[in-house]
Protein backbone atom coordinates (compact mmCIF):
# COMPACT_ATOMS: atom_id res chain seq x y z
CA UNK A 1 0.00 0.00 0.00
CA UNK A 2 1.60 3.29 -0.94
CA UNK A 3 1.34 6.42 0.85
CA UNK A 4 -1.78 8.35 -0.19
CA UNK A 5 -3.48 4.77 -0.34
CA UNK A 6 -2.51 4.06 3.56
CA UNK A 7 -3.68 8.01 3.92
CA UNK A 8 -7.43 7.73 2.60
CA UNK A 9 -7.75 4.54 4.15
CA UNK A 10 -7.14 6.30 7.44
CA UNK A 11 -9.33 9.12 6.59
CA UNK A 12 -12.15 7.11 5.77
CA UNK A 13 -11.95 4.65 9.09
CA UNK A 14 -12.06 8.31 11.10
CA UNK A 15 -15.06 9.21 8.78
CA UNK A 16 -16.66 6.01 9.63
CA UNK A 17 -15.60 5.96 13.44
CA UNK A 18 -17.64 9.26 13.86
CA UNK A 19 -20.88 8.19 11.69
CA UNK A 20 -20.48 5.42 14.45
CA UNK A 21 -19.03 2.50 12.93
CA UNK A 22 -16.41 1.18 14.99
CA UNK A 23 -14.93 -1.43 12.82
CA UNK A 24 -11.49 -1.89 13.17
CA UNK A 25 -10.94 1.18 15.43
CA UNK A 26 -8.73 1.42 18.18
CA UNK A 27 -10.18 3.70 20.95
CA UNK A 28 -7.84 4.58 23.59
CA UNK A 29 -9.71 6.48 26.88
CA UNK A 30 -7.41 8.22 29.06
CA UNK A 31 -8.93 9.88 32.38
CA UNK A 32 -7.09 12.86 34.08
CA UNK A 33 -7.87 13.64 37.22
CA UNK A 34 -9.68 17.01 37.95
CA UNK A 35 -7.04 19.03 39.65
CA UNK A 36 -7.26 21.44 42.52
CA UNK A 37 -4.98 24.51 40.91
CA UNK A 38 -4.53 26.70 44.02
CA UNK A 39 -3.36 23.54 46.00
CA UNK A 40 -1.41 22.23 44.00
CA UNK A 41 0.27 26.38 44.00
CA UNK A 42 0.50 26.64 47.33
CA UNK A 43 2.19 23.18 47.81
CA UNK A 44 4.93 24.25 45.48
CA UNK A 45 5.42 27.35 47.49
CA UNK A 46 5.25 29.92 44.88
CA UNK A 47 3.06 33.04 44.46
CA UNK A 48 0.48 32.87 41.87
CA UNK A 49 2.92 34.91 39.45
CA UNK A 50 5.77 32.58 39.77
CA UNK A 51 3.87 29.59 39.40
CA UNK A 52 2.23 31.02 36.35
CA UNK A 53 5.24 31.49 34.53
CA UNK A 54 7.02 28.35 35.76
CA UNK A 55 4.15 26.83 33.92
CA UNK A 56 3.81 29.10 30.95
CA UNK A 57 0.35 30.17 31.37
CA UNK A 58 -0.92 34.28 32.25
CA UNK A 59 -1.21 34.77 35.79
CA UNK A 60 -5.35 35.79 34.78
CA UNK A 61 -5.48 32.36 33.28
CA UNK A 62 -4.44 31.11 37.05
CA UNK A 63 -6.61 33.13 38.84
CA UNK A 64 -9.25 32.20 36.80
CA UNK A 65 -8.68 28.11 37.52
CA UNK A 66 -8.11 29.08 41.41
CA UNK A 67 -11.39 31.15 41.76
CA UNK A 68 -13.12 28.44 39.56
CA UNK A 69 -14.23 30.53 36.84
CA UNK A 70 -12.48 28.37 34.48
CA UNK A 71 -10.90 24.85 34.61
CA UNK A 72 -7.36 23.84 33.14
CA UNK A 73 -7.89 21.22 30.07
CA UNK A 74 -5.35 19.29 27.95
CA UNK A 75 -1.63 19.61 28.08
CA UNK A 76 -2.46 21.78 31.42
CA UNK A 77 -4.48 19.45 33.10
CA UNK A 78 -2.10 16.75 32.41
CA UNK A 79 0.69 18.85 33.79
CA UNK A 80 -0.75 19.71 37.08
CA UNK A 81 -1.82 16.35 38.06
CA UNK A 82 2.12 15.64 37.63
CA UNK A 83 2.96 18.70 39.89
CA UNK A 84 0.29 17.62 42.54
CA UNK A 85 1.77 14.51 42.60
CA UNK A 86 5.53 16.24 42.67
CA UNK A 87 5.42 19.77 43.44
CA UNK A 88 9.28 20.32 42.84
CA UNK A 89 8.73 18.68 39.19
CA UNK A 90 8.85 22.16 37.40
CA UNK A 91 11.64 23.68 39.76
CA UNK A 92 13.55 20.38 38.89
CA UNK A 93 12.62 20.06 35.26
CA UNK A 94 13.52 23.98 34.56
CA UNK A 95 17.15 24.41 36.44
C-alpha cells in the first residue's frame, strides 16, 4: 500500500468511526484527574505569578482556575496532576 493509499484509508476509518461505525478502530480512553490549581500552588510554594510562569500560562489564566471561573484542560491538566503529585517537578525540570 503506498502512501496516499494508507492516507485515505485512514481518513475514511475516522469518517466512519464518527458516523459510528467502529470497525477496526482502536479507541484509547485516558482519564485525568480534575485538579485542585490553588493547592497544587500553594504546595509548590510559589506566588500565583511565579507559578504562572514556571508553567507558561498568564497569571489571569491562574486566577481564573483558582477562583473556579475556568478549569485547566489538555496539556495543562495533564501537567498539574504531575505537579500535585511532585510539586518540585517544574523547579527540577527547569534548572
Amino acid at each position: 500500500m503506498n502512501a496516499h493509499d494508507s492516507i485515505m484509508q485512514g481518513l475514511n476509518e475516522a469518517l466512519a468511526f464518527t458516523q459510528g461505525q467502529h470497525v477496526g478502530s482502536n479507541v484509547h480512553h485516558v482519564e485525568v484527574p480534575a485538579v485542585d490549581v490553588a493547592a497544587i500552588r500553594a504546595r509548590t510554594g510559589l506566588s500565583q505569578g511565579a507559578f504562572a510562569r514556571s508553567i507558561g500560562v498568564a497569571k489571569g489564566t491562574l486566577l481564573n482556575w483558582e477562583h473556579g471561573r475556568r478549569r485547566p484542560t489538555g496539556p495543562a491538566q495533564v501537567l498539574l496532576a504531575m505537579i500535585e503529585k511532585k510539586p518540585s517537578l517544574v523547579a527540577e525540570l527547569l534548572r
